[in-house]
N, C-alpha and C. Protein backbone atom coordinates (compact mmCIF):
# COMPACT_ATOMS: atom_id res chain seq x y z
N UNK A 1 52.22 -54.13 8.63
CA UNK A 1 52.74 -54.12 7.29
C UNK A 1 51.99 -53.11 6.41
N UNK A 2 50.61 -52.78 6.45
CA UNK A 2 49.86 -52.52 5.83
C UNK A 2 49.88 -50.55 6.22
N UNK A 3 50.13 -50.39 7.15
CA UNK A 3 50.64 -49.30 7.92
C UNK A 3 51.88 -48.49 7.21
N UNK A 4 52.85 -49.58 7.53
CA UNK A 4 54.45 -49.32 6.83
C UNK A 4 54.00 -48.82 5.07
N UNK A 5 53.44 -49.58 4.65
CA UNK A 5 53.25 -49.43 3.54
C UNK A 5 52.61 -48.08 3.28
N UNK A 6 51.66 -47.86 3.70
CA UNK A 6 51.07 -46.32 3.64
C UNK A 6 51.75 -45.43 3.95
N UNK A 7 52.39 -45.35 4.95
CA UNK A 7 53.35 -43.99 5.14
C UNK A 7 54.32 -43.95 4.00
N UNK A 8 54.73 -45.24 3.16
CA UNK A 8 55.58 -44.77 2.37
C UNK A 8 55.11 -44.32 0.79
N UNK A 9 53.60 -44.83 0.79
CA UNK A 9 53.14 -44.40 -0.13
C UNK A 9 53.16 -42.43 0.01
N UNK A 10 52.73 -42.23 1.20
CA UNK A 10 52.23 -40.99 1.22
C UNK A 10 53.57 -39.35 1.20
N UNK A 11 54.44 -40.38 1.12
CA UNK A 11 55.65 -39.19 0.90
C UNK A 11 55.54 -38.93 -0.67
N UNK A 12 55.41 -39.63 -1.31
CA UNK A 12 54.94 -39.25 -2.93
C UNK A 12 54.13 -38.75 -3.42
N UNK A 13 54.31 -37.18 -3.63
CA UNK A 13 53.08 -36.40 -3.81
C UNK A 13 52.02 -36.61 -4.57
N UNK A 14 52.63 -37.33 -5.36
CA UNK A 14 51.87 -37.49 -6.95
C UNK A 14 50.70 -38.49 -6.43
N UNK A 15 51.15 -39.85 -5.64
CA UNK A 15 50.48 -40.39 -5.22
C UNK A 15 49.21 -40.16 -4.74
N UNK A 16 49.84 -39.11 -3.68
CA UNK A 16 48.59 -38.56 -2.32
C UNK A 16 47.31 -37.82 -3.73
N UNK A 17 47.73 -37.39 -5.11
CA UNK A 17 46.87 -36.41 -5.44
C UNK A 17 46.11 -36.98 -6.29
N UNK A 18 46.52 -38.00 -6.71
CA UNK A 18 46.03 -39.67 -7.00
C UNK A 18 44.89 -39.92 -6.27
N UNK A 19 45.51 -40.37 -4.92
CA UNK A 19 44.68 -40.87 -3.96
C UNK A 19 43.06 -40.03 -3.89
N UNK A 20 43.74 -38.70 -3.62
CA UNK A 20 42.66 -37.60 -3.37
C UNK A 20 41.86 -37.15 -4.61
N UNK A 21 41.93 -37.85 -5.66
CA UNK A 21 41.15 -37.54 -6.72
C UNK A 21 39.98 -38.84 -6.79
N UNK A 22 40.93 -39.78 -6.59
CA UNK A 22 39.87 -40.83 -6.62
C UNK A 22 38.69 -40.69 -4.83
N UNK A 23 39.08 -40.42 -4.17
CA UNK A 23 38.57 -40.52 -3.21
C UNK A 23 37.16 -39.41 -3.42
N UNK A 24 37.83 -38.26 -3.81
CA UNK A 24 36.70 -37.23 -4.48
C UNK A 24 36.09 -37.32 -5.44
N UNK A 25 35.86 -38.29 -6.35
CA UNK A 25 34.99 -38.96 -6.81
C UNK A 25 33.78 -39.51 -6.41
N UNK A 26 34.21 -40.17 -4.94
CA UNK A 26 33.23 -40.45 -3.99
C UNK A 26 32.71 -39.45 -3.16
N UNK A 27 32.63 -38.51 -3.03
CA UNK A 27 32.09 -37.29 -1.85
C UNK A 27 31.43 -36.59 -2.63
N UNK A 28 31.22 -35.50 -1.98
CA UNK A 28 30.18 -34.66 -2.51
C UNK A 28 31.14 -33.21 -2.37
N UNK A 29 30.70 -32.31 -3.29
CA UNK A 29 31.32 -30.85 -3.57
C UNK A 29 30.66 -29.98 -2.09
N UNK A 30 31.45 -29.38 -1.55
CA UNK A 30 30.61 -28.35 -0.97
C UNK A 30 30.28 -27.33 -1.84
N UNK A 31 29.05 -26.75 -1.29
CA UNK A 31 28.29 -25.71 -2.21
C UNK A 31 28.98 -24.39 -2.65
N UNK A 32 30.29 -24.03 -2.16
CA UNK A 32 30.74 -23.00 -2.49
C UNK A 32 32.20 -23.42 -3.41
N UNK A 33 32.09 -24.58 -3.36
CA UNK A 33 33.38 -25.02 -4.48
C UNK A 33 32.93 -25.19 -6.30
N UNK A 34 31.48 -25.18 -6.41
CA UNK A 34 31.19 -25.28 -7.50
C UNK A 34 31.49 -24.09 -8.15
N UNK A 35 31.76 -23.21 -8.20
CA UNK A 35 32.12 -21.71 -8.70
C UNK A 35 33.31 -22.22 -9.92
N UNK A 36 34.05 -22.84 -9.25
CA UNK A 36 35.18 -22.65 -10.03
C UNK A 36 34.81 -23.36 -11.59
N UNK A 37 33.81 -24.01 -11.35
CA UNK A 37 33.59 -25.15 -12.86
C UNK A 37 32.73 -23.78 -13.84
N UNK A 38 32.51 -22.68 -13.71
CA UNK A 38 31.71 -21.79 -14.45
C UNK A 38 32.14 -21.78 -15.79
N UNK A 39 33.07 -21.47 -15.68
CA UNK A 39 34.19 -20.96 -17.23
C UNK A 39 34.96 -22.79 -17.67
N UNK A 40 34.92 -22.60 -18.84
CA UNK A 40 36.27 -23.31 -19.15
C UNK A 40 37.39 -22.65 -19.11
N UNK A 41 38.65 -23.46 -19.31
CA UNK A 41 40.05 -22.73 -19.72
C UNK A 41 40.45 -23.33 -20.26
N UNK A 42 39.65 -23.47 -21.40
CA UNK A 42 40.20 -24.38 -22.78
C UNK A 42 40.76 -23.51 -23.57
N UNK A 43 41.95 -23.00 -24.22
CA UNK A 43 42.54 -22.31 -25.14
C UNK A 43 43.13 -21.32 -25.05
N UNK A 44 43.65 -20.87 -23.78
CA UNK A 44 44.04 -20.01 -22.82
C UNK A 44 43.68 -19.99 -21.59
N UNK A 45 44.67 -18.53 -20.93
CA UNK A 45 43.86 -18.01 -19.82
C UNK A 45 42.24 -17.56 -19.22
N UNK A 46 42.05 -18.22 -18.18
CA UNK A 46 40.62 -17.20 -18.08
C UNK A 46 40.79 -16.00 -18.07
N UNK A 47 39.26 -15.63 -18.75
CA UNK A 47 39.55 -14.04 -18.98
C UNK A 47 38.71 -13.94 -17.73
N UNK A 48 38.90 -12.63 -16.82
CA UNK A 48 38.38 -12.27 -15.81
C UNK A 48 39.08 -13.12 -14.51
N UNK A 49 39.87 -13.72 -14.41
CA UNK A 49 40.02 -13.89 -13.36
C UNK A 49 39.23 -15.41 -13.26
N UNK A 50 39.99 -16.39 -11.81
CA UNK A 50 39.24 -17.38 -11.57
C UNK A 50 38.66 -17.13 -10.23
N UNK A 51 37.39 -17.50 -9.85
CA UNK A 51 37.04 -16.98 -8.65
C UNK A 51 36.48 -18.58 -7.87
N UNK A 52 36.97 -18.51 -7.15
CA UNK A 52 36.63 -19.40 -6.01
C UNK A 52 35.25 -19.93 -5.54
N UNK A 53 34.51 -19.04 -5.87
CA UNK A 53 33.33 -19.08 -5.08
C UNK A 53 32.06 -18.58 -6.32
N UNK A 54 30.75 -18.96 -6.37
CA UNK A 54 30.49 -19.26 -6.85
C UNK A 54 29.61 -17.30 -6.99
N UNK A 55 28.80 -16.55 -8.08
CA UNK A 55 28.95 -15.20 -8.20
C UNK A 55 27.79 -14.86 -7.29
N UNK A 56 27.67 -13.62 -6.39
CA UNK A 56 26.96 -13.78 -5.50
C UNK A 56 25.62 -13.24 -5.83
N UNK A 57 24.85 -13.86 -5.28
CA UNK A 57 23.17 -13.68 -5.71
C UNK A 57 22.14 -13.33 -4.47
N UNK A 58 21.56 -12.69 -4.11
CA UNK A 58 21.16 -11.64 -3.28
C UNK A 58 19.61 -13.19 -3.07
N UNK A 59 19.27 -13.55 -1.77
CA UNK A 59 18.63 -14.48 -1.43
C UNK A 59 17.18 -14.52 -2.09
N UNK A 60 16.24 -15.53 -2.43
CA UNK A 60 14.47 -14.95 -2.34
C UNK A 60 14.31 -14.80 -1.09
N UNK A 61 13.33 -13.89 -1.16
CA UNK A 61 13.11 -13.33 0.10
C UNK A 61 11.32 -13.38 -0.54
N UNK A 62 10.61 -13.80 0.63
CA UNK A 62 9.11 -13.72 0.47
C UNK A 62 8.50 -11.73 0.36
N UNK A 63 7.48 -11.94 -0.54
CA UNK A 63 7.70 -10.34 -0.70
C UNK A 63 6.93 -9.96 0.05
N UNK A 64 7.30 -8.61 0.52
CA UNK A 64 6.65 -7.89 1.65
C UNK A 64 4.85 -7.96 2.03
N UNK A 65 4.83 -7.98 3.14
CA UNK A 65 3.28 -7.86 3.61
C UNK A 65 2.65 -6.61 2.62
N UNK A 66 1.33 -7.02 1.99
CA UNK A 66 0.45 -6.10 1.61
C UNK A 66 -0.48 -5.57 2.72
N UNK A 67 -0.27 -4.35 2.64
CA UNK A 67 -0.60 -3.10 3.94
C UNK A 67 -1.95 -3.19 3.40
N UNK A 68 -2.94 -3.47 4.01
CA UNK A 68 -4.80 -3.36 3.81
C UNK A 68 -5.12 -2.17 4.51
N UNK A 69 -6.09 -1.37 3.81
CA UNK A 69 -6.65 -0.47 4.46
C UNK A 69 -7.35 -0.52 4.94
N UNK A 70 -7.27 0.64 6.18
CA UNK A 70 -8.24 0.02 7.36
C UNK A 70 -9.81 -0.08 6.73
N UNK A 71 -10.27 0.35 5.40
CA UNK A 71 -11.84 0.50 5.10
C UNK A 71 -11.84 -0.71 4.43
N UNK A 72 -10.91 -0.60 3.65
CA UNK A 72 -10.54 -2.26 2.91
C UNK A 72 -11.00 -3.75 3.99
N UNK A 73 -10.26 -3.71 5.37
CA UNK A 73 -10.47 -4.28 6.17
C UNK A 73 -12.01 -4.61 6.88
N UNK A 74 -12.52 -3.50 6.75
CA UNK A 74 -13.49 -3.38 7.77
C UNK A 74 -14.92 -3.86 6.39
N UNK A 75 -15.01 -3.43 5.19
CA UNK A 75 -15.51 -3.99 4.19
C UNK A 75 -15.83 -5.58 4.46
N UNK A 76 -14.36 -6.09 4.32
CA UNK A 76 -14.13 -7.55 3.89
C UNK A 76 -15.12 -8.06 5.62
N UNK A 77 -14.92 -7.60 6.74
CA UNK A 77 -15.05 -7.94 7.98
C UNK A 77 -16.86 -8.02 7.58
N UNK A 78 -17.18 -6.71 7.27
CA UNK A 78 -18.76 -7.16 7.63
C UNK A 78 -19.85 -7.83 6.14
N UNK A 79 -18.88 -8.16 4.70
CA UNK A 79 -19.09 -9.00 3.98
C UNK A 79 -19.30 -10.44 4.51
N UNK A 80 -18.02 -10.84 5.31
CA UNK A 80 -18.47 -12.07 6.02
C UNK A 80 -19.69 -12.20 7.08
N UNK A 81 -19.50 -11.03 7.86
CA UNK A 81 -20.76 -11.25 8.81
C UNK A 81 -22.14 -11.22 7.92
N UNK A 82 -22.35 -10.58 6.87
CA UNK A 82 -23.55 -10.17 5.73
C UNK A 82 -23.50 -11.83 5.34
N UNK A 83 -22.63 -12.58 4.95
CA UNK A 83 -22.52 -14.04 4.45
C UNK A 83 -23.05 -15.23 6.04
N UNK A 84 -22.55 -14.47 6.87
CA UNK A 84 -22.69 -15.83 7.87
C UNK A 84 -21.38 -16.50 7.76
N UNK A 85 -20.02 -15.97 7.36
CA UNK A 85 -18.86 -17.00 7.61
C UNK A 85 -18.35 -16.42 8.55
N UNK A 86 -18.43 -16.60 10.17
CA UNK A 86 -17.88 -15.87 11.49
C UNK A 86 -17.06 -17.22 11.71
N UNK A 87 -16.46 -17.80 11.06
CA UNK A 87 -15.26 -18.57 11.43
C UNK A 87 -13.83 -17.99 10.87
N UNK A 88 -13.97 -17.60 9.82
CA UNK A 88 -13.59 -16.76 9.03
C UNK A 88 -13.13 -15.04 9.70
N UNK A 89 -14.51 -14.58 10.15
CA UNK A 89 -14.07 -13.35 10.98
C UNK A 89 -13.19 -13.50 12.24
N UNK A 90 -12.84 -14.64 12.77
CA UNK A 90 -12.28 -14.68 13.90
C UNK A 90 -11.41 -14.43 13.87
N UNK A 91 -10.35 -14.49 12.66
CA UNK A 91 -9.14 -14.40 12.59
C UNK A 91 -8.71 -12.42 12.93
N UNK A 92 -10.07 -11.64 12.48
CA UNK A 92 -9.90 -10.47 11.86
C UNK A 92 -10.68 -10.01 13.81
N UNK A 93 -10.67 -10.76 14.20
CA UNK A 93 -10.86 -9.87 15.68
C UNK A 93 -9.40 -9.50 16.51
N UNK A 94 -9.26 -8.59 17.11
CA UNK A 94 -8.23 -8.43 18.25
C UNK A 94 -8.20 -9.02 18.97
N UNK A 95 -6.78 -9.44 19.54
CA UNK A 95 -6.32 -10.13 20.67
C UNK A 95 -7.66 -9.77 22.04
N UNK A 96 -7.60 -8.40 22.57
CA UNK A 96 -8.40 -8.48 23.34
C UNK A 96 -10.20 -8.62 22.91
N UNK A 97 -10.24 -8.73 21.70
CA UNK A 97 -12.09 -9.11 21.63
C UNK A 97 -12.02 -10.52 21.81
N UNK A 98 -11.12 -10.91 21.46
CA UNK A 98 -10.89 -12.46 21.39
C UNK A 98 -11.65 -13.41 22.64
N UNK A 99 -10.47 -12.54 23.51
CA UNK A 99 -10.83 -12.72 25.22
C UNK A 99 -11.60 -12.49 25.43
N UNK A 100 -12.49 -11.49 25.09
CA UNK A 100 -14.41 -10.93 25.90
C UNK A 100 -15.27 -12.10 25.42
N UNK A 101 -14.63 -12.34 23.83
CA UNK A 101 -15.73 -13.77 23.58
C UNK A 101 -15.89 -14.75 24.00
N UNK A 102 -14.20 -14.93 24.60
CA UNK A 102 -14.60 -16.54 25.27
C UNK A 102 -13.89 -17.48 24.43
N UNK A 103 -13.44 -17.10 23.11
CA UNK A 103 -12.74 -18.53 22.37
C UNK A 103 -13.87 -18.28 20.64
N UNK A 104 -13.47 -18.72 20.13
CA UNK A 104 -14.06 -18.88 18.68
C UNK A 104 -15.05 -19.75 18.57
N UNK A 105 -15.63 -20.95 19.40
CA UNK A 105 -16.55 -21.50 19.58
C UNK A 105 -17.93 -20.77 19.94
N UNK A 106 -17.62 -20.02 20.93
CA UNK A 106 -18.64 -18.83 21.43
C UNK A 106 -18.86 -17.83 20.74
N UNK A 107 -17.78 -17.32 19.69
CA UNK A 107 -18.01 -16.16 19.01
C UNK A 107 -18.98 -16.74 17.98
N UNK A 108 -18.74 -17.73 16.99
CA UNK A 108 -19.48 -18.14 16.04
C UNK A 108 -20.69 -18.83 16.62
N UNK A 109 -20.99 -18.77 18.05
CA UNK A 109 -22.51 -19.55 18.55
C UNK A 109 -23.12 -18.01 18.88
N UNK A 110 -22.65 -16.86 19.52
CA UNK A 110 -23.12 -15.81 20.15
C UNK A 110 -23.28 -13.96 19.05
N UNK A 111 -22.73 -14.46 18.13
CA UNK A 111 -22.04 -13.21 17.71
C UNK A 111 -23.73 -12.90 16.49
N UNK A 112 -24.18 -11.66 16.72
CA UNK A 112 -25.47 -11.51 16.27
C UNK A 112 -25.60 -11.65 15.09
N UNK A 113 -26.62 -12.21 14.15
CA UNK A 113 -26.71 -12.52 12.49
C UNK A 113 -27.76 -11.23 11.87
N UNK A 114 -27.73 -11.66 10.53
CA UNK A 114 -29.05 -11.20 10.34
C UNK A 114 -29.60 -11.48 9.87
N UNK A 115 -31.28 -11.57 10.24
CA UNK A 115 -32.19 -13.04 9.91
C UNK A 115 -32.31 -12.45 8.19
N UNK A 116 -33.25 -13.51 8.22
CA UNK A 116 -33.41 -13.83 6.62
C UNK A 116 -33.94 -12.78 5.88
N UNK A 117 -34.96 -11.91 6.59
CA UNK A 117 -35.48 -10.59 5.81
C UNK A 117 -34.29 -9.35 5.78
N UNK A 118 -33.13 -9.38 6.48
CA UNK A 118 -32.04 -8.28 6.16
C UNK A 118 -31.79 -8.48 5.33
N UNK A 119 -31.07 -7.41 4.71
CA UNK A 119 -30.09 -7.87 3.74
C UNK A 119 -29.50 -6.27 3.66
N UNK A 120 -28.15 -6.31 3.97
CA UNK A 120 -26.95 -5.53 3.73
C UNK A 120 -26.48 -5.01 2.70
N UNK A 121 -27.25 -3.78 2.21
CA UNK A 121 -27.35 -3.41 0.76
C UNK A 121 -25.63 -2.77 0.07
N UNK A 122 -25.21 -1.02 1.09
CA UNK A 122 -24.53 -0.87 0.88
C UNK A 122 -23.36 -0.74 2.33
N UNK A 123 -22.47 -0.15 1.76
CA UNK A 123 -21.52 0.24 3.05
C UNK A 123 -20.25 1.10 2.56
N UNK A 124 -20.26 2.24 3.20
CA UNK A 124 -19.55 3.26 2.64
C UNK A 124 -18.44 4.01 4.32
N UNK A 125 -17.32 4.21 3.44
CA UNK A 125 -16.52 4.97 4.47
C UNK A 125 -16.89 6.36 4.41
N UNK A 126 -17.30 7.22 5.58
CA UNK A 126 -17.27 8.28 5.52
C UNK A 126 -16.28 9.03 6.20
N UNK A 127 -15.17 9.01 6.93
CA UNK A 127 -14.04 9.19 7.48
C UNK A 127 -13.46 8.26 8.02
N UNK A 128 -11.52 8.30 7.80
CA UNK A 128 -10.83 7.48 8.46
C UNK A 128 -10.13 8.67 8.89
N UNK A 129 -9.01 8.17 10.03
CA UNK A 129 -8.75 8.89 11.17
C UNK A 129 -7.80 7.47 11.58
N UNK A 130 -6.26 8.08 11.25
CA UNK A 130 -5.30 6.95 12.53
C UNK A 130 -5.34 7.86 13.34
N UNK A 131 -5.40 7.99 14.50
CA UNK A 131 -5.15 8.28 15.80
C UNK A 131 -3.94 7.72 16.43
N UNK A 132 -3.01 8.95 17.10
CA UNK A 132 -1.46 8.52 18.00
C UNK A 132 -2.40 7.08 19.04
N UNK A 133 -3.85 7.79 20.03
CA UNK A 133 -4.23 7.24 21.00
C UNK A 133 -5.65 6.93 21.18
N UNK A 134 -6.00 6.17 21.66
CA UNK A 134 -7.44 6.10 21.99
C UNK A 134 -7.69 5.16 22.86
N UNK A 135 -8.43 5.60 24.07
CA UNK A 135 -9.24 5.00 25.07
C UNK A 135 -10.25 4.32 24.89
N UNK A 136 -10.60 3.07 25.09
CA UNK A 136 -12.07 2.86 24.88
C UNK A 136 -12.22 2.58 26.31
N UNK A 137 -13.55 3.39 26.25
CA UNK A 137 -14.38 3.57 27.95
C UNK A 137 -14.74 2.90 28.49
N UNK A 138 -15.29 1.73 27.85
CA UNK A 138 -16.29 0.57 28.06
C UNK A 138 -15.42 -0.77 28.77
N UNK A 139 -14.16 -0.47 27.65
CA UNK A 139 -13.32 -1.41 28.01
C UNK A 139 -12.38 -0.85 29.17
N UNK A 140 -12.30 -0.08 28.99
CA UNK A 140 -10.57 0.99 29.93
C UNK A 140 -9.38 -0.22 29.54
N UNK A 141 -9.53 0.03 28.10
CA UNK A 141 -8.34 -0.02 27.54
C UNK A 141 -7.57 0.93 26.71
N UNK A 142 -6.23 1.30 26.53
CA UNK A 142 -5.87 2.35 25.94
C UNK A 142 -5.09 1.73 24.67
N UNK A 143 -5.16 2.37 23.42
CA UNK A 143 -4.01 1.58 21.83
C UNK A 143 -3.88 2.63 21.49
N UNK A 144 -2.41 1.94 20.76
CA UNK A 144 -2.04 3.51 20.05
C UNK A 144 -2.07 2.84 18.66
N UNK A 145 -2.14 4.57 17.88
CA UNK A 145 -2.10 3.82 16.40
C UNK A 145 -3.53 3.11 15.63
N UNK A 146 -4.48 4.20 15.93
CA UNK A 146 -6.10 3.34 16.09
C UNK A 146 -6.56 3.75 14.93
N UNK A 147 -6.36 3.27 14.03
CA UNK A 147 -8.29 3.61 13.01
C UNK A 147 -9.32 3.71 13.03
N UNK A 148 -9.97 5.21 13.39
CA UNK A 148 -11.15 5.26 13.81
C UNK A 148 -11.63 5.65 12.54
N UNK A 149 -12.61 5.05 12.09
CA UNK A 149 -13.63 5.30 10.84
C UNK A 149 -14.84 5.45 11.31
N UNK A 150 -15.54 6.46 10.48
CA UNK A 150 -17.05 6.33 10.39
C UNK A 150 -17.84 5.40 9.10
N UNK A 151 -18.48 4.24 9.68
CA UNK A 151 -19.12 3.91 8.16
C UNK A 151 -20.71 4.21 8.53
N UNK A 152 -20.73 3.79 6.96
CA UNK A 152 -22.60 4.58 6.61
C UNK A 152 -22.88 2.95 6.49
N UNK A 153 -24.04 2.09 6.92
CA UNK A 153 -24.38 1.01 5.94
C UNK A 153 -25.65 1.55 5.74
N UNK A 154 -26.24 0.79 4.88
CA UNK A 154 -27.58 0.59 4.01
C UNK A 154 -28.17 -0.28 4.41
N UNK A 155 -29.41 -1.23 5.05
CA UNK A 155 -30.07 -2.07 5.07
C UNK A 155 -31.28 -2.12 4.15
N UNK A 156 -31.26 -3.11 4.47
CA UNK A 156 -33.17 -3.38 3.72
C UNK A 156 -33.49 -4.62 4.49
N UNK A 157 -34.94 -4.47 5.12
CA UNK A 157 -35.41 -5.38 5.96
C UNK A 157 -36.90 -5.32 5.32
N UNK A 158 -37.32 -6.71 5.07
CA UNK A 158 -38.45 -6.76 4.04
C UNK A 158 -38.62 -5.62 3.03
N UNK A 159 -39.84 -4.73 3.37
CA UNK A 159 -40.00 -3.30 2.76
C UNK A 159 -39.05 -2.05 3.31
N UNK A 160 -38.62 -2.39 4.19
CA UNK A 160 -38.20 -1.05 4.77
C UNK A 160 -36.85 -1.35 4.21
N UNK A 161 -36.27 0.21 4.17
CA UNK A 161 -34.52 0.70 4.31
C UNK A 161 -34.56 1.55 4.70
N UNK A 162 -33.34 1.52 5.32
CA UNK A 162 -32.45 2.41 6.55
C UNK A 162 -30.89 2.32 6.16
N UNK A 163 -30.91 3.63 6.59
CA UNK A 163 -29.08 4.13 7.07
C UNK A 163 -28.77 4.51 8.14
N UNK A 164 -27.88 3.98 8.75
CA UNK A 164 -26.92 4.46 9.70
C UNK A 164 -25.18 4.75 9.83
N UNK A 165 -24.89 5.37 10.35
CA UNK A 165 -23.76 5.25 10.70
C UNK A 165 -23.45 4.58 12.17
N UNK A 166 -22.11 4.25 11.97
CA UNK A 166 -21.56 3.48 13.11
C UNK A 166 -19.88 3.86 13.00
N UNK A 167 -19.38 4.46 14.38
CA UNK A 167 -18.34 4.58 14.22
C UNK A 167 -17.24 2.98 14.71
N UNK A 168 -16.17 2.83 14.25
CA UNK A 168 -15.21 1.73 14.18
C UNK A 168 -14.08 1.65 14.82
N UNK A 169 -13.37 1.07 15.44
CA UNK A 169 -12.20 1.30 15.77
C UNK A 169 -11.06 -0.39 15.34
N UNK A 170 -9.81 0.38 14.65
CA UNK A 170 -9.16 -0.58 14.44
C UNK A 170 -7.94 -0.91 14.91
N UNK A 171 -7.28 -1.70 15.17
CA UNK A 171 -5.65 -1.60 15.48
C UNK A 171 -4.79 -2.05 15.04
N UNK A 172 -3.22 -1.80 15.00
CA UNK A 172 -2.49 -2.50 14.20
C UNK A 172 -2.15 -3.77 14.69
N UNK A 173 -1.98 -4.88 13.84
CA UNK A 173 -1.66 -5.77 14.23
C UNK A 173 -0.60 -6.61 12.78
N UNK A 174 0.28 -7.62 12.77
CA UNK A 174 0.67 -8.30 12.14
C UNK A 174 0.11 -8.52 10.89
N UNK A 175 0.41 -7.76 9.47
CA UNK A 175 0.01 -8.25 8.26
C UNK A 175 -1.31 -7.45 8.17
N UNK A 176 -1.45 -5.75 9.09
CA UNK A 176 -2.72 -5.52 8.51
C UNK A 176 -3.18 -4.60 9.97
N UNK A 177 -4.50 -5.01 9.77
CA UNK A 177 -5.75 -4.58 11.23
C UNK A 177 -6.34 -5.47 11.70
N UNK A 178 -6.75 -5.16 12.82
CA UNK A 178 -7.62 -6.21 13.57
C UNK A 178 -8.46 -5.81 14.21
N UNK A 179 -10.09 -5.94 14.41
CA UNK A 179 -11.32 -4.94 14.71
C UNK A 179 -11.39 -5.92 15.97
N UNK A 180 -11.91 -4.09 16.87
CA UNK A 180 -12.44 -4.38 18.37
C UNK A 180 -14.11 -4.48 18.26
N UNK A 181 -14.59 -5.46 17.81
CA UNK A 181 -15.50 -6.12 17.59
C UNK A 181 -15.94 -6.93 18.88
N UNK A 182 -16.35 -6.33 19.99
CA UNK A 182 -16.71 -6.84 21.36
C UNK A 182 -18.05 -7.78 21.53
N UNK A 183 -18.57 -8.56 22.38
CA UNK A 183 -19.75 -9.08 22.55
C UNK A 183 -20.27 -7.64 23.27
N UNK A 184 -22.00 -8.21 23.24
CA UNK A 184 -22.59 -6.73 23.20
C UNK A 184 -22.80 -7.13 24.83
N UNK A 185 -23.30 -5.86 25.55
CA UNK A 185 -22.87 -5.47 26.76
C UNK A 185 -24.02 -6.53 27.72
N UNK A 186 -25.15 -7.54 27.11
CA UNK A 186 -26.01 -7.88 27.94
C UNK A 186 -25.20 -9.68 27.46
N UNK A 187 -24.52 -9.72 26.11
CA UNK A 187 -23.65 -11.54 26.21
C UNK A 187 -22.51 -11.36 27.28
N UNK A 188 -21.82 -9.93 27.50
CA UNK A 188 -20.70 -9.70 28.42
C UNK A 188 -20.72 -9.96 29.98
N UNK A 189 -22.22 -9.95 29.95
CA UNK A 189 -22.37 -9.65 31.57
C UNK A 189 -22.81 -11.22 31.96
N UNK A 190 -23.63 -11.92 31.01
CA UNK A 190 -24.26 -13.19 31.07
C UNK A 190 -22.99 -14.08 31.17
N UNK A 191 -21.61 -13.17 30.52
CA UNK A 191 -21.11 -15.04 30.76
C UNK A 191 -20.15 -14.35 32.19
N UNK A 192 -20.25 -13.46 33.17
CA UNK A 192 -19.42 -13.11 34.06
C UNK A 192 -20.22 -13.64 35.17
């Protein structure tokens, strides 16, 4: 009965739009039907046209990686080692120093400090250099795309100061550089 009855409701258009108003009361809008509620059309035509869809707006997008320079990089790298935060530097080692250390447990137990009479005065770039290629010998590994820098540091150890240079090598990696910062050649051999 209840059947019969519906089909004959539903030949009456007026009905069905009835039906479908109240029913849409209960649901929810999809997100591209709200467009049309923008404008009124109280007192005429819309002006411009009615548009379906709601006006299109170009996504947020997270803003681009800030490109660090490789001296920028290599600064911040031996500030932390000058501090003692090598938990911190781990992040800023390469995939392959990673591996020579052994894991981040070993790097921050093995990785050399400097005792209490250093102290790390200055530190200056004296050439950068990307390079297409570079070999390192030690390793016989080959990268392309290398930042080789020369830095100057400054020490002071009790009374004394000293300068040296030390040349650097960096590589590209995700969001930046990442230093081939190796264990030194007598922790390399001890843990083989």
């Amino acid at each position: 009965m209840v059947k019969w009855l519906l089909r004959r409701l539903r030949r009456w258009r007026a009905l069905q739009v009835l039906i479908a108003r109240i029913a849409g009361q209960f649901t929810t809008r999809p997100a591209d039907d709200l467009g049309r509620f923008r404008r009124a059309s109280v007192g005429g035509p819309m002006l411009g046209g009615a548009s379906p869809f709601p006006p299109q707006v170009d996504p947020l997008r997270p803003p681009p990686p800030i490109s660090v320079a490789p001296a920028t990089f290599e600064r911040r790298f031996m500030k932390l080692h000058a501090e003692g935060r090598f938990d911190e530097m781990w992040e800023m080692l390469a995939e392959d120093a990673q591996r020579a250390w052994g894991g981040r447990e070993a790097f921050i137990r093995d990785m050399p400090r400097l005792d209490d009479e250093t102290e790390l005065l200055d530190m200056q770039v004296v050439s950068v250099a990307v390079v297409e290629g570079w070999t390192d010998q030690i390793h016989r590994r080959t990268y392309s795309n290398v930042a080789r820098m020369v830095m100057r540091y400054r020490v002071r150890q009790r009374w004394r100061e000293w300068t040296f240079d030390r040349q650097v090598h960096l590589i590209p990696a995700a969001g930046g550089w990442r230093t081939l910062c190796y264990p030194s050649a007598a922790r390399a051999s001890a843990t083989r």
